[in-house]
N, C-alpha and C. Protein backbone atom coordinates (compact mmCIF):
# COMPACT_ATOMS: atom_id res chain seq x y z
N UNK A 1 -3.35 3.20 24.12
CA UNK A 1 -4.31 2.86 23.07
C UNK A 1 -4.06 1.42 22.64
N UNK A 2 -5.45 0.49 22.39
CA UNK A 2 -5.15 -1.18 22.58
C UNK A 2 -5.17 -1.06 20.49
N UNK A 3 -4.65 -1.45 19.96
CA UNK A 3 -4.34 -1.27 18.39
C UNK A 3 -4.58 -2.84 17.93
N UNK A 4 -4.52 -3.80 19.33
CA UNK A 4 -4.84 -5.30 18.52
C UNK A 4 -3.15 -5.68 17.89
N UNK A 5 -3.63 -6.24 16.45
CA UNK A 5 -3.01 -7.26 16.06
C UNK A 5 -2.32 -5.98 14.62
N UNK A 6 -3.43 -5.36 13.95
CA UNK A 6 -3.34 -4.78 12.91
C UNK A 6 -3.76 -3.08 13.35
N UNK A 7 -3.36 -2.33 12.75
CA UNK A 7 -4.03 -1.20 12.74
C UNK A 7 -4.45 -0.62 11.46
N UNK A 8 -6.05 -0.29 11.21
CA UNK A 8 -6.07 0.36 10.01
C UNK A 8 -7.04 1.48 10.12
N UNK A 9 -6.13 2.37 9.49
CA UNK A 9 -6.33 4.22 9.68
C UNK A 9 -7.54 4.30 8.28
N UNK A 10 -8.07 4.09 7.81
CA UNK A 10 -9.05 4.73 6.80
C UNK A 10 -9.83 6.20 7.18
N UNK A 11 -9.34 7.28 6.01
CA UNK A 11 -9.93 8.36 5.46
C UNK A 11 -11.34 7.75 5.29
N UNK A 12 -11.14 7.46 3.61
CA UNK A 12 -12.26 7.17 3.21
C UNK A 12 -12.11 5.41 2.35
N UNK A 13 -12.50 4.41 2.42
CA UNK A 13 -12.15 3.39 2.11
C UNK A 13 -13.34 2.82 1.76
N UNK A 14 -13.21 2.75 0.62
CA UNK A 14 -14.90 1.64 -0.17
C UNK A 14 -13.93 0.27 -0.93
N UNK A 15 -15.08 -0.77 -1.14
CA UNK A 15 -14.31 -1.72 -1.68
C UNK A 15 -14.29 -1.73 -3.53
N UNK A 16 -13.52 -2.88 -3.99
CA UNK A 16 -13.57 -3.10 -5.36
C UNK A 16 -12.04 -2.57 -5.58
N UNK A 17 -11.32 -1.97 -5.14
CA UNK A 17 -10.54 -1.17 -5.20
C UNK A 17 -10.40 0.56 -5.52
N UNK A 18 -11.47 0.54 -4.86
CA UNK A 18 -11.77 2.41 -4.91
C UNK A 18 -11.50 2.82 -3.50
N UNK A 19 -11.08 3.68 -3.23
CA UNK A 19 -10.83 4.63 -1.85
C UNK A 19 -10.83 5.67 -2.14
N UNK A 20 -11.65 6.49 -0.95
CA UNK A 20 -11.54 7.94 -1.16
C UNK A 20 -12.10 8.41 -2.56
N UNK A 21 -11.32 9.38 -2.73
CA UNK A 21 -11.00 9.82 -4.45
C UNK A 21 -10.21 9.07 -5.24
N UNK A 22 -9.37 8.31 -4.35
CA UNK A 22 -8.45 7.59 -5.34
C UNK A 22 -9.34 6.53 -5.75
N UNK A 23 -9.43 6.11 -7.63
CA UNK A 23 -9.84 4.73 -7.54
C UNK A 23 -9.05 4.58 -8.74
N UNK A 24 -8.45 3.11 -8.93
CA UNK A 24 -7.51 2.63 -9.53
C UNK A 24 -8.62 1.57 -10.34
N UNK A 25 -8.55 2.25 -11.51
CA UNK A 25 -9.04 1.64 -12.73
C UNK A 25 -8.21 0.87 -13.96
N UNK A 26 -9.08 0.44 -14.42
CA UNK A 26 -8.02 -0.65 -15.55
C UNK A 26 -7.97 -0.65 -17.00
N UNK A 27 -6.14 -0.15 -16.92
CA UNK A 27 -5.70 0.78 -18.09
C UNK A 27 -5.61 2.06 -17.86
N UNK A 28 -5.96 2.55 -16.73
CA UNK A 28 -5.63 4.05 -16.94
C UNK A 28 -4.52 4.49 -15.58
N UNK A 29 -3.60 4.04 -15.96
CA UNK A 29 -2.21 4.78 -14.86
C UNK A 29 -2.46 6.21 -14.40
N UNK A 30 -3.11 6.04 -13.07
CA UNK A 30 -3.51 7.46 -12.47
C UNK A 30 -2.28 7.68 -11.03
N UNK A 31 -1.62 6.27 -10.61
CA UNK A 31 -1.55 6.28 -9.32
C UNK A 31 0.21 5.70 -9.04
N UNK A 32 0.99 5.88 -8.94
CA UNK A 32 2.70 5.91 -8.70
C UNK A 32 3.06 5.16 -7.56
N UNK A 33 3.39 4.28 -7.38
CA UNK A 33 3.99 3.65 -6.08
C UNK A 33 5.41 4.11 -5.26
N UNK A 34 5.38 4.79 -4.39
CA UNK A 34 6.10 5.70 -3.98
C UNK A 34 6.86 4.76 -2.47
N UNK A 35 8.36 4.71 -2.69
CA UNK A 35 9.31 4.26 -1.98
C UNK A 35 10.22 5.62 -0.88
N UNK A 36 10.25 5.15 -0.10
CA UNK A 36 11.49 5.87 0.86
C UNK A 36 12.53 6.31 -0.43
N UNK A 37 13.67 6.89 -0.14
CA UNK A 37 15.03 7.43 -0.66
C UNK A 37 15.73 6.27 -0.29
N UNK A 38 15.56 5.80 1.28
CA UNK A 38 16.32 5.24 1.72
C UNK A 38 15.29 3.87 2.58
N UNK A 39 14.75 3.16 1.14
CA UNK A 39 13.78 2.21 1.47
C UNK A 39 14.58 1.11 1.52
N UNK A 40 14.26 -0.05 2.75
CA UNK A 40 14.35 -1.39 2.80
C UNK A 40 14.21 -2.08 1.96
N UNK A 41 14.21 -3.63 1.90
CA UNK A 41 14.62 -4.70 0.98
C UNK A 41 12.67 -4.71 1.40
N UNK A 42 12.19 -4.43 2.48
CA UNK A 42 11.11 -4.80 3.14
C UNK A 42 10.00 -3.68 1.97
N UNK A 43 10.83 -2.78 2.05
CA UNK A 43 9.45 -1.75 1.09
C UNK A 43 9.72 -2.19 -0.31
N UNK A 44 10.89 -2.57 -0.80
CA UNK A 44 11.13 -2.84 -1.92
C UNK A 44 10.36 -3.65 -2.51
N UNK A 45 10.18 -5.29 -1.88
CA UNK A 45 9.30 -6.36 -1.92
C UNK A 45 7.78 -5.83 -1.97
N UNK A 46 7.39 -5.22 -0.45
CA UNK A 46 5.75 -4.99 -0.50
C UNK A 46 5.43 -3.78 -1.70
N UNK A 47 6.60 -2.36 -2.51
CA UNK A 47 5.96 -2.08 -3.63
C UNK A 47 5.72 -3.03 -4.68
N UNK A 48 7.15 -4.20 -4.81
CA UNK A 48 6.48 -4.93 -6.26
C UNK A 48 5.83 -6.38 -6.06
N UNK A 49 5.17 -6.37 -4.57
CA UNK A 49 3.80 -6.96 -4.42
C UNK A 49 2.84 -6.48 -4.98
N UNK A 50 2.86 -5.57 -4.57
CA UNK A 50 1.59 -4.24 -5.14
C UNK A 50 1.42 -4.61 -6.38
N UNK A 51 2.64 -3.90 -7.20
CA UNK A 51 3.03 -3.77 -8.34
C UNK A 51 1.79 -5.14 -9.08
N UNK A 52 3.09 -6.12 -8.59
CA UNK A 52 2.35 -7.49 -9.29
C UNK A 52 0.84 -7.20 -9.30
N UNK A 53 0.45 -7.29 -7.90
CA UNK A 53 -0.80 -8.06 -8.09
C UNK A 53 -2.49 -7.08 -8.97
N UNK A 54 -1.67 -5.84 -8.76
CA UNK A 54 -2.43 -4.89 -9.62
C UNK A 54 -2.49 -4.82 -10.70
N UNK A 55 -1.32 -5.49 -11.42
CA UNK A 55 -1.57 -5.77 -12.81
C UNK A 55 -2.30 -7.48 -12.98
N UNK A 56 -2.03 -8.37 -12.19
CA UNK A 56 -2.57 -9.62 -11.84
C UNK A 56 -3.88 -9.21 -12.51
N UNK A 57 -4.70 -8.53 -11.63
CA UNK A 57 -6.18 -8.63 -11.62
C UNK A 57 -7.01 -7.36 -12.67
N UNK A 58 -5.56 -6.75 -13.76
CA UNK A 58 -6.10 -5.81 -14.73
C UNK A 58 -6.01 -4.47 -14.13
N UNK A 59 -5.29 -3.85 -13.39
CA UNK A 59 -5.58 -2.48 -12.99
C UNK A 59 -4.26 -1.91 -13.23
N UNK A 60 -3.23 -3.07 -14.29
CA UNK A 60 -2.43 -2.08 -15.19
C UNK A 60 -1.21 -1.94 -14.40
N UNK A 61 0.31 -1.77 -15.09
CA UNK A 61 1.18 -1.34 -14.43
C UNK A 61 1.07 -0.06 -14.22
N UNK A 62 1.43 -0.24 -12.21
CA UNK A 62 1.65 0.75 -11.40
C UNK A 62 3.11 1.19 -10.98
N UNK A 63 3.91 2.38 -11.65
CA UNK A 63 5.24 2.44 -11.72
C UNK A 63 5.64 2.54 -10.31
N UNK A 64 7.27 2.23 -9.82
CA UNK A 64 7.63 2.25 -8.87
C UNK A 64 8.46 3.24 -8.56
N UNK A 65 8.56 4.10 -8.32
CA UNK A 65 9.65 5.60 -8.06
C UNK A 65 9.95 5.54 -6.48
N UNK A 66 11.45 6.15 -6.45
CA UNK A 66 11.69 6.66 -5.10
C UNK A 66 11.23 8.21 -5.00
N UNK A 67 11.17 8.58 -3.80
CA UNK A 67 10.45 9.56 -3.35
C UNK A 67 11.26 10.88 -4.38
N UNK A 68 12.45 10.66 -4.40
CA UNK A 68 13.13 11.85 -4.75
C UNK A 68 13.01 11.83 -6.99
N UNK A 69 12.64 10.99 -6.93
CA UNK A 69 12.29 10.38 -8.35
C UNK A 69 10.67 10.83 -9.01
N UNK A 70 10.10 10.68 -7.79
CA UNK A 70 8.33 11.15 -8.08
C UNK A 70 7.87 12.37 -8.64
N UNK A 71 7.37 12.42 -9.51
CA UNK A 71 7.38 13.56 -10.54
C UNK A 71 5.98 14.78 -9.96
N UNK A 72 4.68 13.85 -9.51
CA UNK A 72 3.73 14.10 -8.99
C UNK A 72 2.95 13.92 -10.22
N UNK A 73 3.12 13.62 -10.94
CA UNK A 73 2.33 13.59 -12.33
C UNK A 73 0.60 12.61 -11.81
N UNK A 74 0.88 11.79 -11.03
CA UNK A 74 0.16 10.65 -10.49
C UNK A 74 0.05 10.79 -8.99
N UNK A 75 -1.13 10.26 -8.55
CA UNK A 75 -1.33 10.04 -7.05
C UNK A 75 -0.58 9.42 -6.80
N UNK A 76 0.45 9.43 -5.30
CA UNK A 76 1.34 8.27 -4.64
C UNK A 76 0.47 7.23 -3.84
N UNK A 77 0.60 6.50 -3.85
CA UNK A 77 0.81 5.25 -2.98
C UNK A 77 2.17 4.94 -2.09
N UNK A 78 2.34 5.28 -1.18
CA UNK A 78 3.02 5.48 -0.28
C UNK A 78 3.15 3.84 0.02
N UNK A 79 4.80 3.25 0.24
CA UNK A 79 4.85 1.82 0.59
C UNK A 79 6.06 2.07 1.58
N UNK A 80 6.03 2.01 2.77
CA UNK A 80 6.81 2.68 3.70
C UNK A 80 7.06 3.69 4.54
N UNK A 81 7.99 3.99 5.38
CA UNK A 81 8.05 5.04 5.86
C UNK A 81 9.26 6.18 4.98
N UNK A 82 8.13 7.10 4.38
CA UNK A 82 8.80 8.46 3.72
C UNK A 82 8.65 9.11 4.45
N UNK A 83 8.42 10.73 4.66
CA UNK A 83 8.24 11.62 5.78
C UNK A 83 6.90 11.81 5.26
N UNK A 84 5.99 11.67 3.65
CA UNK A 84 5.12 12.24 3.54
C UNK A 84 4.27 10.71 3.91
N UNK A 85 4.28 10.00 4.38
CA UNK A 85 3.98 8.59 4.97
C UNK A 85 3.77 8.94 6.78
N UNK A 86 4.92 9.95 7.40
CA UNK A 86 4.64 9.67 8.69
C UNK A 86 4.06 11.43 8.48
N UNK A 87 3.72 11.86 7.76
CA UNK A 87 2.65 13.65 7.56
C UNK A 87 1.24 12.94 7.57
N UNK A 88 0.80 11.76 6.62
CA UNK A 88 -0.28 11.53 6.69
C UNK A 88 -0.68 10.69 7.55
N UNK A 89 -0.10 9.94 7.93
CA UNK A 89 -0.41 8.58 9.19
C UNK A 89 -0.41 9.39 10.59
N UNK A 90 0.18 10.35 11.08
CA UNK A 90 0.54 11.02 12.31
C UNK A 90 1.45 10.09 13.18
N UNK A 91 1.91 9.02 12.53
CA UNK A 91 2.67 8.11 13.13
C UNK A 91 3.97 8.11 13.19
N UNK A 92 4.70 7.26 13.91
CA UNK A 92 6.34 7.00 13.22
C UNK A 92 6.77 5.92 13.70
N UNK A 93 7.43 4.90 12.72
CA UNK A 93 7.68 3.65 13.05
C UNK A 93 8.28 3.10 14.05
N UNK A 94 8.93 3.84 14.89
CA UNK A 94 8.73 3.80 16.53
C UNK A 94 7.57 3.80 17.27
N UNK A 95 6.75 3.74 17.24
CA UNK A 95 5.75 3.65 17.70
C UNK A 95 5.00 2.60 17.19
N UNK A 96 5.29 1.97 16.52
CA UNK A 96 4.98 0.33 15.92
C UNK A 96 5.06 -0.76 16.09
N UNK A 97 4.20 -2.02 16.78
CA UNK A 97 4.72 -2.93 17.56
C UNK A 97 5.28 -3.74 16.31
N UNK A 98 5.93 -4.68 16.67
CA UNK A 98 6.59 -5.31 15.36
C UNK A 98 5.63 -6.16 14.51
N UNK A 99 4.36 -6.39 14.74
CA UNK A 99 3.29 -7.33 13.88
C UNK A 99 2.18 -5.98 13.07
N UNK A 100 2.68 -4.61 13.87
CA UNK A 100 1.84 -4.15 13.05
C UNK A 100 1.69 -3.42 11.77
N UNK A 101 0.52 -2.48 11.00
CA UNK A 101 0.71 -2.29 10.06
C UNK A 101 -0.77 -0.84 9.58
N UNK A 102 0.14 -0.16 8.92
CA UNK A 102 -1.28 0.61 9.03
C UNK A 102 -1.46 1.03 7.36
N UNK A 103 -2.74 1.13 6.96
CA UNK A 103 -3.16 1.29 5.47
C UNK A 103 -4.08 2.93 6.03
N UNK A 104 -3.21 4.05 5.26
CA UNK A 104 -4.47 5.37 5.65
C UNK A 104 -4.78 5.43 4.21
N UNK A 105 -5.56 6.00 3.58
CA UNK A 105 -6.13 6.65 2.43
C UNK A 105 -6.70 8.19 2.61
N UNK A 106 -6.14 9.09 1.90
CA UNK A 106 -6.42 10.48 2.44
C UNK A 106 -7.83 10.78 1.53
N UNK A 107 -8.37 11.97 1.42
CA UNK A 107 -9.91 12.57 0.77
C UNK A 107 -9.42 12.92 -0.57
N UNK A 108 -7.41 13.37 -0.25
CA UNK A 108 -7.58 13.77 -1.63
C UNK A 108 -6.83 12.19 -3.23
N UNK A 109 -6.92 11.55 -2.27
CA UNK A 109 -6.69 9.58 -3.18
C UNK A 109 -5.17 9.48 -2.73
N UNK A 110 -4.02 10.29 -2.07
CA UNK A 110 -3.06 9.46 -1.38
C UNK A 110 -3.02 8.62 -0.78
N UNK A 111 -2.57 7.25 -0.81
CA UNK A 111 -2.44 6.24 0.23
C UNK A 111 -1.06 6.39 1.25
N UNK A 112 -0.79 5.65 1.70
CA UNK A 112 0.05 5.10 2.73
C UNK A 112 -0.41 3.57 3.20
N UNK A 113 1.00 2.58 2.30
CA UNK A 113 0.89 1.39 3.57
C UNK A 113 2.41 1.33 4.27
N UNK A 114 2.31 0.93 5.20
CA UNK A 114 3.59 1.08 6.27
C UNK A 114 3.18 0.47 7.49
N UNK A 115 3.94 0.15 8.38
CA UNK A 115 4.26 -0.52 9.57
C UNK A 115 5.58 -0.37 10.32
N UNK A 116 5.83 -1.68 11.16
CA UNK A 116 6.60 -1.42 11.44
C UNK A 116 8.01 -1.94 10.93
N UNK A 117 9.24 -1.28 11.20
CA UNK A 117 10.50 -1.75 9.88
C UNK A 117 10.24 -3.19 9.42
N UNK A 118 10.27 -3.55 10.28
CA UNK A 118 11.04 -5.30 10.24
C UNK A 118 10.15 -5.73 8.64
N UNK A 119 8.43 -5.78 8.51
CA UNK A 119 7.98 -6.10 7.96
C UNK A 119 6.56 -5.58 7.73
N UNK A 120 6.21 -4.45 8.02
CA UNK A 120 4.97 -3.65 8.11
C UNK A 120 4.55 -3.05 6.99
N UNK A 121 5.23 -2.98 5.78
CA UNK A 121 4.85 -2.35 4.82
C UNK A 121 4.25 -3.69 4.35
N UNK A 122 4.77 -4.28 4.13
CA UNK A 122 4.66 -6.02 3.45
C UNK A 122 3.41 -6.21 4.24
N UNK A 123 2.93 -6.41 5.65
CA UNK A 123 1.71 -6.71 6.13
C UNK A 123 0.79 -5.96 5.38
N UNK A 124 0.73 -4.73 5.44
CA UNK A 124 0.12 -3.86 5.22
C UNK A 124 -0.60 -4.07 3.68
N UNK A 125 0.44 -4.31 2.91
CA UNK A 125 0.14 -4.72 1.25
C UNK A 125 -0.65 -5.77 1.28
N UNK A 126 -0.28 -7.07 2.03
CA UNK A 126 -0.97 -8.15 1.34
C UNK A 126 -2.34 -8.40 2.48
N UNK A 127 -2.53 -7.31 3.61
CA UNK A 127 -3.77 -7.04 4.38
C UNK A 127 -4.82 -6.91 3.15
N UNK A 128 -4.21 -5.52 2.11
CA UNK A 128 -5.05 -4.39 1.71
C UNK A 128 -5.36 -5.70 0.36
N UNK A 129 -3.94 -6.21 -0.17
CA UNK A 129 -4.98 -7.34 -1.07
C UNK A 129 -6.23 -8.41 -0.79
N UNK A 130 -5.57 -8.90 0.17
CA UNK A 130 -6.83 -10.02 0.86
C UNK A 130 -8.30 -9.21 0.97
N UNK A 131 -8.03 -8.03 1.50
CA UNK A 131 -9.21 -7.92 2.34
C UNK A 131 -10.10 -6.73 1.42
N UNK A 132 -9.13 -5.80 0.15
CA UNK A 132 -10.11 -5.17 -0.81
C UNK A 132 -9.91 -5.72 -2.10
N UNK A 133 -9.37 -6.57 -2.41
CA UNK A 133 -8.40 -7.07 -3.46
C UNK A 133 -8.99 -8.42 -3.79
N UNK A 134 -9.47 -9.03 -3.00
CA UNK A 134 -10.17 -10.77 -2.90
C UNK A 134 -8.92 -11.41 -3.58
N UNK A 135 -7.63 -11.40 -3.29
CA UNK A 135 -6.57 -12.27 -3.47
C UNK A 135 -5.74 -13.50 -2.44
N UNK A 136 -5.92 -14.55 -2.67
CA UNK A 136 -5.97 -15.27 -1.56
C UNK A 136 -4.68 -16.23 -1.76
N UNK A 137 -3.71 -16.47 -1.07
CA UNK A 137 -2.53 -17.36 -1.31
C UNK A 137 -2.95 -18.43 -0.08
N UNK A 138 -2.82 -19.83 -0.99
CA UNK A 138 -3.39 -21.72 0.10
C UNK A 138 -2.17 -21.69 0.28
N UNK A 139 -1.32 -21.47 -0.55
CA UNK A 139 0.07 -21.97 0.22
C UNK A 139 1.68 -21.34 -0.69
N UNK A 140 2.62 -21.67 -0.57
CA UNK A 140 3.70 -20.66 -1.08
C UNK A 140 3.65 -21.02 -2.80
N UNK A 141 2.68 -21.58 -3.35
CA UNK A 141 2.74 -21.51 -5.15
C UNK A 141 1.36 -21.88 -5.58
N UNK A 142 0.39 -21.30 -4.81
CA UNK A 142 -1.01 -21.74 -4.99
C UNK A 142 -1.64 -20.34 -4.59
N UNK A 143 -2.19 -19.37 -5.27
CA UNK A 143 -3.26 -18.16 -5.18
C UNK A 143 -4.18 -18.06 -5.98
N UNK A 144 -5.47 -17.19 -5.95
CA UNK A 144 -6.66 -16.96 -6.15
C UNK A 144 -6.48 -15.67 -6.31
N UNK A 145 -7.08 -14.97 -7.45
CA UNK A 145 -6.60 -13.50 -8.07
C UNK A 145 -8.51 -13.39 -8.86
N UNK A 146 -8.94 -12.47 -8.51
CA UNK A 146 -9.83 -12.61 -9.35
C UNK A 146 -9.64 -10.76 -10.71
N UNK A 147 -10.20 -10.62 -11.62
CA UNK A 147 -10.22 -9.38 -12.24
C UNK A 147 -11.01 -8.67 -11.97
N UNK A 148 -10.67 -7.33 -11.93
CA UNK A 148 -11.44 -6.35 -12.00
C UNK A 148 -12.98 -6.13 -13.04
């Protein structure tokens, strides 16, 4: 199977920042950013990318929990490989070329971003900003954030 450069798995994916069932509105903490047990420096970074830039543009702090920490109180957002990351993707980061990265969104508003170790969660995050997010970085202290 030719996967290109990027791979992206979409359920159901609309823009503005709505997917699926999940839609992440501003001020109302519906949605948990969900880490491995035994997450990288790599998932660590691409959750409080997330983190940041969701409050950046008004859609409110999004807390960061490890998997074994997650209460379920809130939809996860999956930033890595957890096991409930390779349940919904059908994937496993062996099977990941090293540039790639996959964003799924399930029917019932779970996400998953992940890739492969090295740096795939991190692709995956600042894919899903650019491209539903309209957040744009010219260079390493120069970005474009617009609000919700």
């Amino acid at each position: 199977m030719n996967r290109g450069r990027s791979i992206f798995v979409f359920a159901l994916l609309l823009c503005g920042i709505a997917f699926g069932d999940m839609t992440l509105t501003r001020g109302a903490v519906t949605h948990s950013i969900v880490i491995p047990n035994d997450s990288t420096p790599v998932d660590l970074n691409a959750a409080k990318e997330l983190q940041h830039y969701c409050e950046c543009i008004g859609l409110g702090y999004l807390p960061i929990n490890r998997v074994r920490e997650f209460s379920g109180n809130a939809l996860p957002i999956y930033v890595g490989w957890s096991d409930m990351a390779k349940e919904i993707t059908k994937l496993s980061p062996e099977e990941m070329a090293l540039d790639e990265s996959v964003i799924c969104v399930t029917s019932d508003g779970r996400a998953v971003f992940a890739g492969h170790p090295t740096r795939g969660a991190l692709y995956a995050v600042y894919r899903f900003l650019e491209k539903y997010c309209d957040i744009r970085w010219w260079s390493g202290n120069e970005e474009t954030t617009h609000l919700v």
